[in-house]
Structure formats: C-alpha cells, structure tokens
C-alpha atoms as a PDB file:
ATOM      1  CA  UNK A   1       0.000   0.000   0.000  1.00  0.00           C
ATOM      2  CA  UNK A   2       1.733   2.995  -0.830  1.00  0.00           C
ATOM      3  CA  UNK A   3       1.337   6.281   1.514  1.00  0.00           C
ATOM      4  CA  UNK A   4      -0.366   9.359   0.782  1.00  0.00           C
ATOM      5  CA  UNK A   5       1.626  11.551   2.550  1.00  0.00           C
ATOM      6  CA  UNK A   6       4.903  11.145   4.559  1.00  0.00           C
ATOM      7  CA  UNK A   7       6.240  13.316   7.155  1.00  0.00           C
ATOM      8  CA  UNK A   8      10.029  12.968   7.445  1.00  0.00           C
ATOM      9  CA  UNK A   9      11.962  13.344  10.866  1.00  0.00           C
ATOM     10  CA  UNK A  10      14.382  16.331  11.137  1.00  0.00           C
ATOM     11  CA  UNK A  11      17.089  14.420  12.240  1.00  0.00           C
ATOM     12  CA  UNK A  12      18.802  11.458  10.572  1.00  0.00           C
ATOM     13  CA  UNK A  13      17.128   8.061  11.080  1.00  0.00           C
ATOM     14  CA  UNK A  14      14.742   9.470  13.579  1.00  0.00           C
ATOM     15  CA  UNK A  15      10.537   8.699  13.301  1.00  0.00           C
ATOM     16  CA  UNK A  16       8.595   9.152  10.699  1.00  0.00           C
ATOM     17  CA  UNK A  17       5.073   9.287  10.022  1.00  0.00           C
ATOM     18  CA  UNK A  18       2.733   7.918   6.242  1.00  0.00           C
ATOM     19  CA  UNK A  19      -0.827   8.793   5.823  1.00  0.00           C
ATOM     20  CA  UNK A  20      -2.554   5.538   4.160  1.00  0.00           C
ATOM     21  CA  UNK A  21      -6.195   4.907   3.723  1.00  0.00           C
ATOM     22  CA  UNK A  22      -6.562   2.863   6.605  1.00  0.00           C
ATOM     23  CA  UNK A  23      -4.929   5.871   8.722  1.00  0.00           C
ATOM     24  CA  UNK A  24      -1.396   7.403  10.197  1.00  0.00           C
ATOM     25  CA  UNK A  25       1.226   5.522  10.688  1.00  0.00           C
ATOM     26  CA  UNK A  26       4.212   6.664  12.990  1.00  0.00           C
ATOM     27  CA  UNK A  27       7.085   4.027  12.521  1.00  0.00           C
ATOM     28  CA  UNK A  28      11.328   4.122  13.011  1.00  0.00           C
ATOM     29  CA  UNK A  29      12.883   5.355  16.548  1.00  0.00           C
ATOM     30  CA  UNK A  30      14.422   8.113  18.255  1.00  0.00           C
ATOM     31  CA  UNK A  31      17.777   8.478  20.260  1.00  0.00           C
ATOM     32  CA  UNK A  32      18.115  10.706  23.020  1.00  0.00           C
ATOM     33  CA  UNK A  33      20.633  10.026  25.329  1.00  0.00           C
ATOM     34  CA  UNK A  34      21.323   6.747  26.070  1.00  0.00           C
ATOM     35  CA  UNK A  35      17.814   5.125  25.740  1.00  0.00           C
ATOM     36  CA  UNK A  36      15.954   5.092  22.857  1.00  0.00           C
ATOM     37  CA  UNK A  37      12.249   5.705  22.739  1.00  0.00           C
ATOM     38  CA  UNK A  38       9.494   7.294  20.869  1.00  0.00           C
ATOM     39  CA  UNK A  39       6.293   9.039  22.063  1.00  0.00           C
ATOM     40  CA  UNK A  40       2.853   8.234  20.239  1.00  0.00           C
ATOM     41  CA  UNK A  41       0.417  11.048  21.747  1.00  0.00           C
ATOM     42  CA  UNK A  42      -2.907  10.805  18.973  1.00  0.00           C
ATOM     43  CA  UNK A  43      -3.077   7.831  16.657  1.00  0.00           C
ATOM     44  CA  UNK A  44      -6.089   8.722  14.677  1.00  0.00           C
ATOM     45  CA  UNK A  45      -7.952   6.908  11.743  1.00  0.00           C
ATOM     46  CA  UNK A  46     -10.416   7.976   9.016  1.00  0.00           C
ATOM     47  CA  UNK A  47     -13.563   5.254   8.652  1.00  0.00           C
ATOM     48  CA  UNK A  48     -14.500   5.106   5.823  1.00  0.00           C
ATOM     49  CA  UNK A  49     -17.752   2.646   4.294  1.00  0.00           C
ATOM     50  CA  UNK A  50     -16.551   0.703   1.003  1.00  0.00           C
ATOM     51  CA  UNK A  51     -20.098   1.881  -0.177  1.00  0.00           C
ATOM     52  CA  UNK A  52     -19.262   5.810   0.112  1.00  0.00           C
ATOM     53  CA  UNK A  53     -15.423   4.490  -1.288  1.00  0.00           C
ATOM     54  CA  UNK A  54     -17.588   3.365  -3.878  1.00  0.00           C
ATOM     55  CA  UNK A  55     -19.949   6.393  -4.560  1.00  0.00           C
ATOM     56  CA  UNK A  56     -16.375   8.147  -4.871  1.00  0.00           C
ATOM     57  CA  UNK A  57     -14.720   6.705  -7.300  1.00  0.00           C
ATOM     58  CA  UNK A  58     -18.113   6.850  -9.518  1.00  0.00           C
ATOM     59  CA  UNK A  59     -18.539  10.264  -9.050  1.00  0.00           C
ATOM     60  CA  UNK A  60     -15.255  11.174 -10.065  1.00  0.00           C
ATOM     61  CA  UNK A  61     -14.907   8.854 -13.338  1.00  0.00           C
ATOM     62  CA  UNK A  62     -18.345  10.231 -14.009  1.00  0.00           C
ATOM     63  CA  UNK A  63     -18.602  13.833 -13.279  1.00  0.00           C
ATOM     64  CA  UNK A  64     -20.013  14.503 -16.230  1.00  0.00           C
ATOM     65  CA  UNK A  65     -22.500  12.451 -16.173  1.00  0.00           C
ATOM     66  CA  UNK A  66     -23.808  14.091 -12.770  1.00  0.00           C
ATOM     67  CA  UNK A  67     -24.674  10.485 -10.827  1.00  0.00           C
ATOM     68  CA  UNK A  68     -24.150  11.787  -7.533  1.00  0.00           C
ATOM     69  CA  UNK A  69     -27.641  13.039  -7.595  1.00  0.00           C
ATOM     70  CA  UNK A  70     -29.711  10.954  -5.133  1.00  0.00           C
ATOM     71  CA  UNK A  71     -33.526  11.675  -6.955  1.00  0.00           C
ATOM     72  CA  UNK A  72     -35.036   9.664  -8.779  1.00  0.00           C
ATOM     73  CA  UNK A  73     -36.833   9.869 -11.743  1.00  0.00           C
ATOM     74  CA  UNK A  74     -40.924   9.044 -12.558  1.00  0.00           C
ATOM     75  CA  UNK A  75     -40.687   5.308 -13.904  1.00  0.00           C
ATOM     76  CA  UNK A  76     -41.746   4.111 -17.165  1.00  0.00           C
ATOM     77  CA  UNK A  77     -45.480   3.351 -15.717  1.00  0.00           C
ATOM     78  CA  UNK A  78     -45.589   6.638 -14.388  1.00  0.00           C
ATOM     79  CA  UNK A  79     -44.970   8.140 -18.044  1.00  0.00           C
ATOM     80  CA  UNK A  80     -47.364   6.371 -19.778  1.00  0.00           C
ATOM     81  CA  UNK A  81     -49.836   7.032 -17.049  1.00  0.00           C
ATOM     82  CA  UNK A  82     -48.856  11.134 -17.333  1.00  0.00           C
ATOM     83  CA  UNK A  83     -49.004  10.654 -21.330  1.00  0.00           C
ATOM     84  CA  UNK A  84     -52.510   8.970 -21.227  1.00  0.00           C
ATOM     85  CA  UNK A  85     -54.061  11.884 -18.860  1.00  0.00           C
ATOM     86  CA  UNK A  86     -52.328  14.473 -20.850  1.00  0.00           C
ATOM     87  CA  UNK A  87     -53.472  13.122 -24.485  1.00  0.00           C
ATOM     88  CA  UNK A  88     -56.874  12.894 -22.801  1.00  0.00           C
ATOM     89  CA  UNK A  89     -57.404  15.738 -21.171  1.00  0.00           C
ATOM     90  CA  UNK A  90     -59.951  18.182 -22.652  1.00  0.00           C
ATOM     91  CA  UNK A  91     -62.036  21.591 -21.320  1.00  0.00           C
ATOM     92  CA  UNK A  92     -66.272  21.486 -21.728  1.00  0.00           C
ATOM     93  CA  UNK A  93     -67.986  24.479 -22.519  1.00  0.00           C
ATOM     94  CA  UNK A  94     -68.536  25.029 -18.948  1.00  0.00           C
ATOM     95  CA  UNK A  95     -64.804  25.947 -18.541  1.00  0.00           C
ATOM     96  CA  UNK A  96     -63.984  22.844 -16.243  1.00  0.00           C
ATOM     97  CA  UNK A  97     -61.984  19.851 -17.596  1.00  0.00           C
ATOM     98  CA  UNK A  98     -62.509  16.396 -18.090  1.00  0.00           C
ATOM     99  CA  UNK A  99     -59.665  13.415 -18.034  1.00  0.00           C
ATOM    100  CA  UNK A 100     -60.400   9.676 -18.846  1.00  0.00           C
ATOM    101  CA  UNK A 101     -59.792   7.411 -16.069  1.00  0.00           C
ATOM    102  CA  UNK A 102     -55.786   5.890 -17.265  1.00  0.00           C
ATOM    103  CA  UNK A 103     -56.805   2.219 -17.229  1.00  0.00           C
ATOM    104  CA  UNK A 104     -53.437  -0.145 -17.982  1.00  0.00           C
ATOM    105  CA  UNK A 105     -55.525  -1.675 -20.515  1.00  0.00           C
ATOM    106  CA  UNK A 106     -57.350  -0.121 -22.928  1.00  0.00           C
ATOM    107  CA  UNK A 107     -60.055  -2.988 -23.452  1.00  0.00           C
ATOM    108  CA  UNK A 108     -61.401  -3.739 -20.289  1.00  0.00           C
ATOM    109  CA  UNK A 109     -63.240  -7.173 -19.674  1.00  0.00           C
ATOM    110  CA  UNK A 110     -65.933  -5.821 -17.092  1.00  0.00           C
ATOM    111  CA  UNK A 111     -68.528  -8.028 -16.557  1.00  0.00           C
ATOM    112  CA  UNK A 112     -72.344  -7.530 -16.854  1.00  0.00           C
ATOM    113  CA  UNK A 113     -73.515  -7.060 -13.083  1.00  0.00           C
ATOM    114  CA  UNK A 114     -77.030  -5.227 -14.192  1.00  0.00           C
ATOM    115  CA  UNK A 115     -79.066  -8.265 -12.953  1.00  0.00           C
ATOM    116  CA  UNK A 116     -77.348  -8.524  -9.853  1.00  0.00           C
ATOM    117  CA  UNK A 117     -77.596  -4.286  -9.131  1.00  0.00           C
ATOM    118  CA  UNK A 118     -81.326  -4.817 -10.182  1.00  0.00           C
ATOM    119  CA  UNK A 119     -82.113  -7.612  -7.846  1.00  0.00           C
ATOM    120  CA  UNK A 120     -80.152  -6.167  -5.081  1.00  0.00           C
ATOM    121  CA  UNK A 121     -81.688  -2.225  -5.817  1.00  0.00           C
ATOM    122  CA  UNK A 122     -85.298  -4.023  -5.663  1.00  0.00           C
ATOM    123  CA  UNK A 123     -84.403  -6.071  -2.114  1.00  0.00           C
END
C-alpha cells in the first residue's frame, strides 16, 4: 500500500510518520541520550464505508454524467400514465376539464352485473 503523505523526521534516522487509507502511521525510533524511545500522543484513523469508497470513485470517473444526484426519476409506468391523462385531457364548454380514467388496458373485460344491481336495488 503505498502512503499518501509522509512526514520525514528532522534528524537522521529518527521517526517518521505515512498517511494511508486505513490511517497514520508513525514508525522508526528516536535516540536521546542513552535510551531510545518514541512518544505516540494521537493515533487517529479515518472510517470510511466501502459503499461511500464506492460512490467516490463513480462520481469522479463520471462527473459529467452528474450520478451523484440521489432523486429519482418518474418510472416508465408513471410516463405512460402522465401521457394517457395528458393526451386525454380536454375543457367542456362550462370551462372545467374532463380526463379519462388511465386504465393499464385499454379494453377492459368488465362483466355484466345489471341483474345482480337490479335484484339487489329491488331487495
């Protein structure tokens, strides 16, 4: 994995520290004196979801494309239904307007109830 960033020690052989994508990384040693040690005060690392990774890299390849937008559009159902009511739509004389009802099919197999609405009207 190669770092993003490296941050070199001022003195010869001493620390250093690489940004990667998993985080900072302080590595080597330092010499004072006698002992050697090294002091780690804030180890910190960015968390990142492989989905927003993901939404990313796709909207940088595709910036032109603008896919970063969430919204979606009216599905294909939805524009037939909008081009049925708009091809249907018509004003009376009275000024108010009338639509046919968008049915999915245009032939509609209803069947004859009027005995039934008879019988029960006369119950």
């Amino acid at each position: 994995m190669e770092p993003g960033r490296v941050i070199h020690s001022p003195d010869e052989g001493g620390p250093f520290s690489m940004k990667t994508k998993l985080g900072w990384i302080v590595s080597g040693y330092h010499r004072s004196g006698k002992h050697a040690h090294i002091n780690v005060n804030r180890v910190q690392g960015e968390k990142v979801s492989i989905d927003k990774m993901l939404i990313n890299m796709y909207n940088r390849d595709f910036q032109d494309l603008n896919l970063s937008s969430t919204k979606r559009g009216p599905s294909r159902e939805d524009t037939m239904w909008l081009k049925k009511v708009h091809s249907s739509c018509t004003q009376t004389s009275d000024g108010h307007y009338e639509i046919a009802l968008p049915f999915r099919n245009e032939v509609l197999d209803v069947p004859n109830n009027r005995s039934l609405a008879l019988r029960d009207w006369k119950d």
